[in-house]
N, C-alpha and C. Protein backbone atom coordinates (compact mmCIF):
# COMPACT_ATOMS: atom_id res chain seq x y z
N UNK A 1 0.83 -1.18 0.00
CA UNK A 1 0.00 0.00 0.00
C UNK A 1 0.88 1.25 0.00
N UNK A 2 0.76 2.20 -1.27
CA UNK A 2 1.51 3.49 -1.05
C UNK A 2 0.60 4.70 -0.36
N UNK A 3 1.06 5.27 0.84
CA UNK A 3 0.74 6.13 1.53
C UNK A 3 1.21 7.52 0.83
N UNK A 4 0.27 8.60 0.55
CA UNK A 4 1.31 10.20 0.20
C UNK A 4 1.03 10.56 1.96
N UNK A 5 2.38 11.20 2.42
CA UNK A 5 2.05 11.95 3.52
C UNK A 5 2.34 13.16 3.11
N UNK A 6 1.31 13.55 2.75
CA UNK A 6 0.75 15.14 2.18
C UNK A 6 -0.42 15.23 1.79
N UNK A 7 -1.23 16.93 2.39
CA UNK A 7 -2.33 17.34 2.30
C UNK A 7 -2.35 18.37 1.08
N UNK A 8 -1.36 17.97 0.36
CA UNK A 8 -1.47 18.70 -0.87
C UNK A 8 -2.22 18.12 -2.02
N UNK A 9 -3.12 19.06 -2.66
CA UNK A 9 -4.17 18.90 -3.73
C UNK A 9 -3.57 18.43 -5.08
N UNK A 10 -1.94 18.89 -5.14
CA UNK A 10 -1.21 19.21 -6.23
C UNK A 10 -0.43 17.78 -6.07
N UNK A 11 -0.17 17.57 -5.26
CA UNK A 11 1.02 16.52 -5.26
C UNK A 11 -0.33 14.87 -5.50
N UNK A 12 -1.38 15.24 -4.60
CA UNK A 12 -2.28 14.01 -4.92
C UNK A 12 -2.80 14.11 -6.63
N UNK A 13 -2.91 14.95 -7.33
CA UNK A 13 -3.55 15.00 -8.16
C UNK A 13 -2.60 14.00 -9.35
N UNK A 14 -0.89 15.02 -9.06
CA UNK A 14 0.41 14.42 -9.89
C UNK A 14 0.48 12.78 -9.79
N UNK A 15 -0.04 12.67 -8.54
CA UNK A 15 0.65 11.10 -8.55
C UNK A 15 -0.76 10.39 -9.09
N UNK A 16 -1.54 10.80 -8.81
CA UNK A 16 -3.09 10.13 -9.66
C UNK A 16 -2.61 10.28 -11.52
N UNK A 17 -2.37 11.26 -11.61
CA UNK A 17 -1.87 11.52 -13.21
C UNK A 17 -0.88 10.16 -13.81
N UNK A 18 -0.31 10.02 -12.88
CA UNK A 18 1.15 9.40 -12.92
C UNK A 18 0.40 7.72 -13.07
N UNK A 19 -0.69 7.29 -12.42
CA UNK A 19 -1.59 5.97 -12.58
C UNK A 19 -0.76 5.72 -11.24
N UNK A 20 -0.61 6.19 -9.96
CA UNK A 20 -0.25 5.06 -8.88
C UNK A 20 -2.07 5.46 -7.58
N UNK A 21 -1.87 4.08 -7.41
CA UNK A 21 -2.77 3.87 -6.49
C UNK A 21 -2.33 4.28 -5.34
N UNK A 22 -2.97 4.91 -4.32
CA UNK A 22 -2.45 5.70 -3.01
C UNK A 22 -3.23 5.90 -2.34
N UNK A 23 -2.78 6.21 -1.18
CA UNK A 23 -4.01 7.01 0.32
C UNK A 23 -3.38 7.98 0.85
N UNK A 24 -3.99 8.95 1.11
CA UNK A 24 -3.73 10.43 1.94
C UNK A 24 -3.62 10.05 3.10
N UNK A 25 -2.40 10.38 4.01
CA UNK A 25 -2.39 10.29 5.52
C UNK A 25 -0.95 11.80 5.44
N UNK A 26 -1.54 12.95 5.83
CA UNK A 26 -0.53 14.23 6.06
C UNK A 26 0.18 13.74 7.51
N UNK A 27 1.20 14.45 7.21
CA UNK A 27 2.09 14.42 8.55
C UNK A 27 2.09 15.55 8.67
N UNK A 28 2.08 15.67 10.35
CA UNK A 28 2.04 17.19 10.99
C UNK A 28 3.40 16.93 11.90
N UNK A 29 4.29 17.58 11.34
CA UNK A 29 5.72 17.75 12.10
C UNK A 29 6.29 19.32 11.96
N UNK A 30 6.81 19.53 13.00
CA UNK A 30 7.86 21.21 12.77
C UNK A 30 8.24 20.93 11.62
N UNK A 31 8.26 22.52 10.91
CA UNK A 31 9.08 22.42 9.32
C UNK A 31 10.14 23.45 9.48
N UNK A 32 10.51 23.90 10.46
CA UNK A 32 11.28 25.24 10.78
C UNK A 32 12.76 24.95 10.64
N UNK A 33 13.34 25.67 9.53
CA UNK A 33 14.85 24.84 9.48
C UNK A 33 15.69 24.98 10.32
N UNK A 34 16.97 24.53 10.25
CA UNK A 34 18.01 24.44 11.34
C UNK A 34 18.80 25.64 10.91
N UNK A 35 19.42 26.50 11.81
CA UNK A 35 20.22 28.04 11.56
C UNK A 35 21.57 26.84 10.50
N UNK A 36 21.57 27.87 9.45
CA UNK A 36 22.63 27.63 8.11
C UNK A 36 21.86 26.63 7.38
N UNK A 37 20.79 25.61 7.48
CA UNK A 37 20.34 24.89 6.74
C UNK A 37 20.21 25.04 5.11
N UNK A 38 21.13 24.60 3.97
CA UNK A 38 20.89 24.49 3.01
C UNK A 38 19.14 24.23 2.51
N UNK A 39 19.02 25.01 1.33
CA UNK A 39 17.76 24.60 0.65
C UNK A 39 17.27 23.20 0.75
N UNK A 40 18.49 22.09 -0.22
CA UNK A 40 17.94 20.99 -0.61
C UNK A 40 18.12 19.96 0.89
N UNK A 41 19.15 20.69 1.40
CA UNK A 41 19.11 19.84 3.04
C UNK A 41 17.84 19.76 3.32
N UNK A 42 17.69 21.11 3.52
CA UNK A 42 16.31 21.21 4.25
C UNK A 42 15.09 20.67 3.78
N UNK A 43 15.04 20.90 2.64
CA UNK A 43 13.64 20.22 2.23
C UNK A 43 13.99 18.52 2.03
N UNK A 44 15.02 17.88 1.77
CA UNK A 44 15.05 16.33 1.69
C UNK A 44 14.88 15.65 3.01
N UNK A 45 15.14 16.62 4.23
CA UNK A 45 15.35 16.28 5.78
C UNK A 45 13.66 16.19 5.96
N UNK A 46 13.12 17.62 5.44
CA UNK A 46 11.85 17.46 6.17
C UNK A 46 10.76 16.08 5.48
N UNK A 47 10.99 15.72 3.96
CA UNK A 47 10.11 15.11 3.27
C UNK A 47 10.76 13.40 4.16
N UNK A 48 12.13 13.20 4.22
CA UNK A 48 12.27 12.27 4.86
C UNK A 48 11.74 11.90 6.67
N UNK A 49 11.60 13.28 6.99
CA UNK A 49 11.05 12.63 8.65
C UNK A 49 9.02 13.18 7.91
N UNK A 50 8.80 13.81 7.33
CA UNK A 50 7.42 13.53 6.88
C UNK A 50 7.52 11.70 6.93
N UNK A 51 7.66 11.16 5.62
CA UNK A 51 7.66 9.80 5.33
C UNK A 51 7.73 8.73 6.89
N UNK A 52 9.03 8.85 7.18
CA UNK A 52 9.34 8.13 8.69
C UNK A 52 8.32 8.32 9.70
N UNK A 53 7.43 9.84 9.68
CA UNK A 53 6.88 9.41 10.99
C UNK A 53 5.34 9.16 10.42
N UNK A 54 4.81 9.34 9.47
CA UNK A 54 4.06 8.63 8.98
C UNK A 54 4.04 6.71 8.66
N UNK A 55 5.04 6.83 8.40
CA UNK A 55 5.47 5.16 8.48
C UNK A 55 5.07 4.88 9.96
N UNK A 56 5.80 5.16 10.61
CA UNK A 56 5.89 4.55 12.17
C UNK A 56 4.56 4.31 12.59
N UNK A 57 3.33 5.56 12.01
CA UNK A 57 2.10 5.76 13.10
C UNK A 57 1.35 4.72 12.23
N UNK A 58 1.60 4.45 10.97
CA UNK A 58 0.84 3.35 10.13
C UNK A 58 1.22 1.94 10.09
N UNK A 59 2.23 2.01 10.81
CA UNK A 59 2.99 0.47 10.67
C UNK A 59 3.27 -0.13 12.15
N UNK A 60 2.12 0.10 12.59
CA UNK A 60 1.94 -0.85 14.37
C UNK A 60 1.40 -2.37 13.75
N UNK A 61 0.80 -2.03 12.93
CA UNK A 61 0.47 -3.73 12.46
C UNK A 61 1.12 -4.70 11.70
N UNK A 62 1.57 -5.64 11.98
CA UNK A 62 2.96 -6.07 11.58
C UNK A 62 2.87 -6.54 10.20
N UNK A 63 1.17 -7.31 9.73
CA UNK A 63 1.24 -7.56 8.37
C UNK A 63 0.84 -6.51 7.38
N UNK A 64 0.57 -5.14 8.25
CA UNK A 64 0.69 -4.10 6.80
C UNK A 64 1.98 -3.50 7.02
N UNK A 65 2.71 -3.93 8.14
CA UNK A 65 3.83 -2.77 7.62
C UNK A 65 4.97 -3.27 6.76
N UNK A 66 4.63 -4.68 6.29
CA UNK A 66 5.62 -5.24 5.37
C UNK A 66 5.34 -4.50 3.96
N UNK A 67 3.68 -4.34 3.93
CA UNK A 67 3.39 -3.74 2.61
C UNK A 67 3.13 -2.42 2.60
N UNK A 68 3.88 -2.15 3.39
CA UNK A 68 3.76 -0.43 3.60
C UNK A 68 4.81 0.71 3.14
N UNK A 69 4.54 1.17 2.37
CA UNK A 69 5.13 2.10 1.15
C UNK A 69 5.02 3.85 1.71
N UNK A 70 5.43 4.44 2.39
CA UNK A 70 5.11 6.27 2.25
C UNK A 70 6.29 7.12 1.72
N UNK A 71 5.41 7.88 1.24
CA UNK A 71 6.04 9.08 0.27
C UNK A 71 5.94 10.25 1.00
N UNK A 72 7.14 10.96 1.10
CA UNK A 72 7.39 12.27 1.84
C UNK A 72 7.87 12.93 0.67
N UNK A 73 7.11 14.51 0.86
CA UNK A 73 7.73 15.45 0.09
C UNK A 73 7.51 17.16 0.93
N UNK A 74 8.29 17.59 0.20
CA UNK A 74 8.70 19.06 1.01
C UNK A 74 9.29 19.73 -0.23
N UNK A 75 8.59 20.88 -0.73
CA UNK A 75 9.15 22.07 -1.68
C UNK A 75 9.15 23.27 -1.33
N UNK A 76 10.40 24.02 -1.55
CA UNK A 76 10.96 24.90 -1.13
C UNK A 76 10.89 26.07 -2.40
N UNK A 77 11.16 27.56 -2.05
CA UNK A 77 11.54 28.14 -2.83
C UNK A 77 12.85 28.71 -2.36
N UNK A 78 13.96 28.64 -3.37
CA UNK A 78 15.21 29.52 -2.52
C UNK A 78 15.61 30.38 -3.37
N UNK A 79 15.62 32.09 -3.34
CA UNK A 79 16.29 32.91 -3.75
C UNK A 79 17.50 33.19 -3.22
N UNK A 80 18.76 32.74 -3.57
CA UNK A 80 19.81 32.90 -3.20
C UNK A 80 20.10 31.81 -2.27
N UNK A 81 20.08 32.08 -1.19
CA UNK A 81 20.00 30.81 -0.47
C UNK A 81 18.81 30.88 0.86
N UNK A 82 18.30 31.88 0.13
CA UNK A 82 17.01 32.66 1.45
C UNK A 82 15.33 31.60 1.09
N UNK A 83 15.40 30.93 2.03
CA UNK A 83 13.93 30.00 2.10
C UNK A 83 12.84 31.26 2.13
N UNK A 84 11.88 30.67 0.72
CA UNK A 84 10.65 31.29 0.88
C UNK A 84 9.37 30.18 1.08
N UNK A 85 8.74 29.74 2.04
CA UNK A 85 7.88 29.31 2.49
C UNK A 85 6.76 30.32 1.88
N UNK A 86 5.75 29.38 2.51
CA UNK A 86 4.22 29.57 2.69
C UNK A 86 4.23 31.14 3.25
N UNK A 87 3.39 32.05 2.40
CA UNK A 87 3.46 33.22 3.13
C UNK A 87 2.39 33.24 3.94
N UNK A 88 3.31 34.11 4.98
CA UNK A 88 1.79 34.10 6.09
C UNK A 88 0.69 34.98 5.92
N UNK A 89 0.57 36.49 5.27
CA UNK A 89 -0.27 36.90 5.08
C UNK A 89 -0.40 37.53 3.60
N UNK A 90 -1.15 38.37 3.51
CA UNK A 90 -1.03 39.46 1.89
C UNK A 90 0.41 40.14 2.15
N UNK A 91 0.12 40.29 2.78
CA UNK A 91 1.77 41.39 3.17
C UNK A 91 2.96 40.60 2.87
N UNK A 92 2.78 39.92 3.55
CA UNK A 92 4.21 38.36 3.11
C UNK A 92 4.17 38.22 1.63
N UNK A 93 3.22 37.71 1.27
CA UNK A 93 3.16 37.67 -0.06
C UNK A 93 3.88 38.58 -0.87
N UNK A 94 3.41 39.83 -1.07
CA UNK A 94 3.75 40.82 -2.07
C UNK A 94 5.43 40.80 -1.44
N UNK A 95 5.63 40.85 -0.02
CA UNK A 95 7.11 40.50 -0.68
C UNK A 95 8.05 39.45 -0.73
N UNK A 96 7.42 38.28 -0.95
CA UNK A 96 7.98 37.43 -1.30
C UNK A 96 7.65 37.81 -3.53
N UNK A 97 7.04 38.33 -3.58
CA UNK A 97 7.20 38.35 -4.82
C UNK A 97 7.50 39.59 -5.41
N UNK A 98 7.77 40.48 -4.76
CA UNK A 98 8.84 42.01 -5.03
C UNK A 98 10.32 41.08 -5.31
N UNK A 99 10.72 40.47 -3.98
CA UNK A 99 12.00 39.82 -4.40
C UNK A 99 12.01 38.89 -5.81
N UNK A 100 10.86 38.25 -6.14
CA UNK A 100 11.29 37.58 -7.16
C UNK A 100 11.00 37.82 -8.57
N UNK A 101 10.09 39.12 -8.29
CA UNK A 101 10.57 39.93 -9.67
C UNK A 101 11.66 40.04 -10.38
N UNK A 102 11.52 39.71 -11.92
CA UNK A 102 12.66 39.68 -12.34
C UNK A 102 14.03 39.31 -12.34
N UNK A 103 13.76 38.04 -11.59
CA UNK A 103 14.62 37.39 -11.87
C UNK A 103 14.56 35.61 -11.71
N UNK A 104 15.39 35.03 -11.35
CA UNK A 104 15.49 33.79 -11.33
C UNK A 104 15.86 32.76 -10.19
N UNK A 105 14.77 32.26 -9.66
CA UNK A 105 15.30 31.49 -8.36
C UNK A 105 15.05 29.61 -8.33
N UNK A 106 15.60 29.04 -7.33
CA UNK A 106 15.37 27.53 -7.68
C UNK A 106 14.34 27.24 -6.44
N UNK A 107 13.27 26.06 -7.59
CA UNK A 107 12.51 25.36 -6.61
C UNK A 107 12.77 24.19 -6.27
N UNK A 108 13.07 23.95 -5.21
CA UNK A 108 13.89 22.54 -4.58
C UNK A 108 12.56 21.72 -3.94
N UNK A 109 12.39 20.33 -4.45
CA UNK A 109 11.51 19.23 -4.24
C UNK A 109 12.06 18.36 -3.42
N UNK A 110 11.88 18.00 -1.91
CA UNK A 110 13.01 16.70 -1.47
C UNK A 110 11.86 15.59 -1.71
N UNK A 111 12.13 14.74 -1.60
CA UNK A 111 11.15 13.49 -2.13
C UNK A 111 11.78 12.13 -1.30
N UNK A 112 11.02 11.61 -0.19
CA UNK A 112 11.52 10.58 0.72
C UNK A 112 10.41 9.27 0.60
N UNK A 113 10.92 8.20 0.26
CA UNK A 113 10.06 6.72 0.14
C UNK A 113 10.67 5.77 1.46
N UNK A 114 9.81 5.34 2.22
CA UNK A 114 10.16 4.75 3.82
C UNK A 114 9.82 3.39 3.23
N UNK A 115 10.06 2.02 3.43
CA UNK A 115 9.83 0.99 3.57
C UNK A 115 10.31 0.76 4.48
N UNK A 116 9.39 -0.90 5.49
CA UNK A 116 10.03 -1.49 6.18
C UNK A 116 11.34 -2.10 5.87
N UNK A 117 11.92 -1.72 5.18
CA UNK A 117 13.42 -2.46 5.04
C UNK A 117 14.30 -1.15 4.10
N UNK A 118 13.83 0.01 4.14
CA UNK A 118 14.76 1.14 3.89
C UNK A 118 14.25 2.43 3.62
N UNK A 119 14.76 3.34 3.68
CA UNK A 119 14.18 4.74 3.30
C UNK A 119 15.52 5.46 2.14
N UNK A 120 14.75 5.99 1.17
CA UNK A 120 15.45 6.33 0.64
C UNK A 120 15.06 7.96 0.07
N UNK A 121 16.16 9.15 0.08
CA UNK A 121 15.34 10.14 -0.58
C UNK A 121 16.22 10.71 -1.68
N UNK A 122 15.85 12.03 -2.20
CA UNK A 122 16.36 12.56 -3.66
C UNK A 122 15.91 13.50 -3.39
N UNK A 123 16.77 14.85 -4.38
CA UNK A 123 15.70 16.18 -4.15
C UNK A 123 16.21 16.60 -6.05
N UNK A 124 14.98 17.12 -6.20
CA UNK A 124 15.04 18.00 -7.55
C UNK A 124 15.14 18.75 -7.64
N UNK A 125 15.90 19.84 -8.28
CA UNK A 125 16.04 21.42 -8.37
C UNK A 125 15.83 22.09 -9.79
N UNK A 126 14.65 22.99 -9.88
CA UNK A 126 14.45 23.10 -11.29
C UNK A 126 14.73 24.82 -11.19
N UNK A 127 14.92 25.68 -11.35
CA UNK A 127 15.66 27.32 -12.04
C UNK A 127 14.35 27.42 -12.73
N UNK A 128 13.63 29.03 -12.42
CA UNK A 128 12.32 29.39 -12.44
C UNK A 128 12.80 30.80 -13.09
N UNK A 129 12.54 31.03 -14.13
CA UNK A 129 12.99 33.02 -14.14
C UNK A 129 11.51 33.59 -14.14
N UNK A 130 11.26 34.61 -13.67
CA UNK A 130 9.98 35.47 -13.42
C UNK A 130 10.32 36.85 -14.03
N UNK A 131 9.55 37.42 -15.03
CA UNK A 131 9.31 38.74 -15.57
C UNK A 131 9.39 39.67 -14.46
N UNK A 132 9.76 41.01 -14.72
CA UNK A 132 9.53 41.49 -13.63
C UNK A 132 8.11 42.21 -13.82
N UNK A 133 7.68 42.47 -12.17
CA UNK A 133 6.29 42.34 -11.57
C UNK A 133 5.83 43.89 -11.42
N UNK A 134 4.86 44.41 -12.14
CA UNK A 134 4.41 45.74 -11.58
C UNK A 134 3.32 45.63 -10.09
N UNK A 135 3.21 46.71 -9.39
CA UNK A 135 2.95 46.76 -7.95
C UNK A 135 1.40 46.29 -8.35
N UNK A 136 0.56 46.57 -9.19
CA UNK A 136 -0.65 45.89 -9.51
C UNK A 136 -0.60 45.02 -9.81
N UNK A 137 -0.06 44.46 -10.56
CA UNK A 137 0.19 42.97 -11.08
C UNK A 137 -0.09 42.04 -9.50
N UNK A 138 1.22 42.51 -8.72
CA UNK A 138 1.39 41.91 -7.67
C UNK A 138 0.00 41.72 -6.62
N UNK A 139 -0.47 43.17 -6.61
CA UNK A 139 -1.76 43.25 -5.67
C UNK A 139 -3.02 42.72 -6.23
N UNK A 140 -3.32 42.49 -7.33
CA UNK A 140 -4.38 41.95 -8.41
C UNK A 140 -3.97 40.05 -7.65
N UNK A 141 -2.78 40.02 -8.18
CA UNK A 141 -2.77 38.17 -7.79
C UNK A 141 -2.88 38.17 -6.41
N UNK A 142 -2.30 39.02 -5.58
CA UNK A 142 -2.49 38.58 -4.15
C UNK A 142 -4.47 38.48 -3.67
N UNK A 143 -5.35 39.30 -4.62
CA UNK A 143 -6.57 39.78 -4.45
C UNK A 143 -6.96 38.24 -4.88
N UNK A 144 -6.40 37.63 -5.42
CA UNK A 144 -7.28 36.56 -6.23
C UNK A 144 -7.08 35.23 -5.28
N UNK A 145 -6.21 35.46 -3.95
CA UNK A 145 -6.30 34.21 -3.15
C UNK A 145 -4.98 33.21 -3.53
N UNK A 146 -4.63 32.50 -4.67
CA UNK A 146 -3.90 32.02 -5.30
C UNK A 146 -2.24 31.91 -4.83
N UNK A 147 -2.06 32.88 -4.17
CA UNK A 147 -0.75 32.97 -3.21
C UNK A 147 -0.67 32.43 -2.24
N UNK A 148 -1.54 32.28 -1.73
CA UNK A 148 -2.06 32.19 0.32
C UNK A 148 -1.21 30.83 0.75
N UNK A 149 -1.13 29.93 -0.46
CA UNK A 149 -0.72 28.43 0.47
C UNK A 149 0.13 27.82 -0.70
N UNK A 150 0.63 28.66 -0.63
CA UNK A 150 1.90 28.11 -2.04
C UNK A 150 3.48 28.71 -1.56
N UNK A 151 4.24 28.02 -1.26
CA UNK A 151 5.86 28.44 -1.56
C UNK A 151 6.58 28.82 -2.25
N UNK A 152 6.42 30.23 -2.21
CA UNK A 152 7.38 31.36 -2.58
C UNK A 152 6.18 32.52 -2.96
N UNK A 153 4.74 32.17 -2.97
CA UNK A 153 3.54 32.94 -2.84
C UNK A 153 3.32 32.72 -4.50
N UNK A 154 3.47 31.97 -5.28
CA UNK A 154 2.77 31.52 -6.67
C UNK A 154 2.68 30.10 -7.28
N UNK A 155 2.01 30.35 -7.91
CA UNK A 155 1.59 28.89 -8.37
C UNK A 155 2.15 29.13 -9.89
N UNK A 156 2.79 27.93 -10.43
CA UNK A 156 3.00 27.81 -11.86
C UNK A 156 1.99 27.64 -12.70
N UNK A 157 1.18 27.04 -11.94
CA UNK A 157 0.23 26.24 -13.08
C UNK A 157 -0.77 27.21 -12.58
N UNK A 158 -0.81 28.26 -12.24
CA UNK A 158 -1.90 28.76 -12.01
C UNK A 158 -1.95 30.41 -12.64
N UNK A 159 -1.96 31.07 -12.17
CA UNK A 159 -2.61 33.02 -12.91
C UNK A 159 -0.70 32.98 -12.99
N UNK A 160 -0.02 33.02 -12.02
CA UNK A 160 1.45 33.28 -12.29
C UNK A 160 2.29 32.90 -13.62
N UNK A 161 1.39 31.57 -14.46
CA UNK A 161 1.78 31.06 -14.91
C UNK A 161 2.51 32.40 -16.41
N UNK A 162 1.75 33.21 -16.69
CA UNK A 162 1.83 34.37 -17.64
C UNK A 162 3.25 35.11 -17.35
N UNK A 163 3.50 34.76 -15.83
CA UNK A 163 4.94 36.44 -15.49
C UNK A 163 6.23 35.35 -15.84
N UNK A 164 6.25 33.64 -16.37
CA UNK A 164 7.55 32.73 -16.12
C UNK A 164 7.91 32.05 -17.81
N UNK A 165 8.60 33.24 -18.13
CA UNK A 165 9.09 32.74 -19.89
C UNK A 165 9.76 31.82 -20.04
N UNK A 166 10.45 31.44 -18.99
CA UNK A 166 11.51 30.03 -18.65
C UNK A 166 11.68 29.33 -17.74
N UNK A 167 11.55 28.20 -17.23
CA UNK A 167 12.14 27.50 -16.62
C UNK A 167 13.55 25.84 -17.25
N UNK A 168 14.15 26.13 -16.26
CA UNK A 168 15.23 24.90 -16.37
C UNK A 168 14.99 23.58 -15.87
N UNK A 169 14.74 22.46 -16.29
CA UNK A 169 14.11 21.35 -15.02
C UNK A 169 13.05 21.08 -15.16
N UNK A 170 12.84 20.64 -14.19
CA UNK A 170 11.48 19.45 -14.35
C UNK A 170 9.98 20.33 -14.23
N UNK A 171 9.03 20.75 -14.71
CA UNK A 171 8.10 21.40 -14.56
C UNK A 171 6.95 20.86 -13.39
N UNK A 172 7.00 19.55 -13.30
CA UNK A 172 6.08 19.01 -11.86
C UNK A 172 6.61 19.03 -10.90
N UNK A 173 8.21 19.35 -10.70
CA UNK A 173 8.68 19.73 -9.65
C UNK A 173 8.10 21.19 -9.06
N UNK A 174 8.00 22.15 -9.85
CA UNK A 174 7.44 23.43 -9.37
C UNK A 174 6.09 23.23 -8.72
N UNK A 175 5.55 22.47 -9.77
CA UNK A 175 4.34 22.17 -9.39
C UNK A 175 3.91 21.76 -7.88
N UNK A 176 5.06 21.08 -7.50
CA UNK A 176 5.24 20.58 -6.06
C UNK A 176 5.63 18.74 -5.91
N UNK A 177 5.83 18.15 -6.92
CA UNK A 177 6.86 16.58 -6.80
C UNK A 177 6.89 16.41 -7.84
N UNK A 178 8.51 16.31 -8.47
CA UNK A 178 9.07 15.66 -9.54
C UNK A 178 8.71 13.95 -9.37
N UNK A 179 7.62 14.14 -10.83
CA UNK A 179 6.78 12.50 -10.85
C UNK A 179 8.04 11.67 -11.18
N UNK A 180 8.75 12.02 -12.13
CA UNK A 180 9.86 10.82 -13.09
C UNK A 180 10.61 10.57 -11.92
N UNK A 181 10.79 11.53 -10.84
CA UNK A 181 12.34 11.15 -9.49
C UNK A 181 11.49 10.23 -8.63
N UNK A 182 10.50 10.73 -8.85
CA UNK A 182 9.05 9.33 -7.58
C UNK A 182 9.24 8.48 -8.60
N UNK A 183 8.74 8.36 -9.32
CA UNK A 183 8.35 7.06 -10.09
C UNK A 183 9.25 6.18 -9.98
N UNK A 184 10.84 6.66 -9.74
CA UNK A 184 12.12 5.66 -10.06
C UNK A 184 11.75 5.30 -8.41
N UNK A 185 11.80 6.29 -7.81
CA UNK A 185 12.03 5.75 -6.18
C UNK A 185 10.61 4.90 -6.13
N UNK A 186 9.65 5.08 -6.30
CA UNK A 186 9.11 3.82 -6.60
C UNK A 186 8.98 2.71 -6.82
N UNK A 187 9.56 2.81 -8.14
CA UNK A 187 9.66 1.73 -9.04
C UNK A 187 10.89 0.67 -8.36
N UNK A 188 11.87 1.35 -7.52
CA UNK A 188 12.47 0.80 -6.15
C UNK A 188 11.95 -0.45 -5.51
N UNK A 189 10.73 0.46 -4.97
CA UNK A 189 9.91 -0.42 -3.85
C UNK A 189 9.03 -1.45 -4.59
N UNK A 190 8.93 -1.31 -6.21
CA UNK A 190 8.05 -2.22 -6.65
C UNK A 190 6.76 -2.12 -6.65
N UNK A 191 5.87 -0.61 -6.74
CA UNK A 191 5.27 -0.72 -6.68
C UNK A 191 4.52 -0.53 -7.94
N UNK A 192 3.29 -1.07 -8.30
CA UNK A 192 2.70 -1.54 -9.64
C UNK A 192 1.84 -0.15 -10.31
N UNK A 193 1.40 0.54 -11.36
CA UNK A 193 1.03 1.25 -11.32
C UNK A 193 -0.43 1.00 -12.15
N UNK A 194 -1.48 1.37 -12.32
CA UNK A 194 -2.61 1.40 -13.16
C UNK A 194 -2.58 0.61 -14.65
């Protein structure tokens, strides 16, 4: 049985796309990084103790936890080497996206698969360039909601999609999980798809 431990709409939708059979169980753990924490540290650390402690709380029963499969993921935005999370309000927002006007930052995916007999993770890094942003532009998307629960305050696939003439890398990584880096770590554990 593959578990996603994530309450993300985006990441369940990718792996439904992808034909794998799955169940939603989110993990609620601190995501607050460690002082100097690298980007891809950070996000492969958190998607790997996502996975692990979801494993643990699902695998008290000894004959599912042989067939017990979870997927941890954690995406980051890093301008420079500065983590942009989930903004907390409108205000956060607009400047998390003043800074990324016009120019180019990486979205880092860590991606962690737990089995009873190993855990293994990977992180993807795909280079995003963004047009630069007039102060309406900015306040128009923040008006439309669309920022509120996204890392770095935009969505690719969504109204933002118009201000990003390029990206480098994997495009479902932005999205929020590089399917082809799951699928291999998957395809690991053996698990069968649609």
């Amino acid at each position: 049985m593959l578990v996603l431990a994530s309450a993300s709409p985006r990441r369940r939708e990718l792996l439904t796309q992808a034909g794998f059979d799955f169940e939603v169980y989110p993990a609620h753990i601190p995501e607050a990084p460690t002082p100097g924490e690298e980007p891809i540290a950070y996000a492969t650390r958190l998607a790997r103790e996502k996975a692990q402690t979801v494993f643990h709380q699902l695998s008290t029963d000894p004959e599912k936890r042989a067939d017990l499969t979870v997927l941890g993921a954690d995406t980051v935005v890093a301008l420079d080497d500065h983590l942009l999370g989930k903004p907390e309000d409108a205000a956060d927002a607009a400047r998390m996206l003043r800074l990324l006007s016009g120019r180019t930052h990486r979205v880092v995916t860590g991606i962690a698969v737990v089995t009873a007999e190993n855990a293994e993770s990977a992180a993807e890094v795909t280079l995003v360039s963004f047009n630069t942003l007039s102060s309406e532009e900015i306040d128009a998307y923040i008006a439309s909601g669309e920022p509120m629960d996204k890392a770095g305050a935009y969505a690719i696939q969504g109204r933002a999609a118009r201000w990003i003439p390029r990206i480098e890398g994997c495009y479902f990584n932005v999205v929020g999980l590089p399917i082809a880096r799951v699928a291999a770590l998957l395809e690991s554990a053996a698990l069968p798809t649609r």
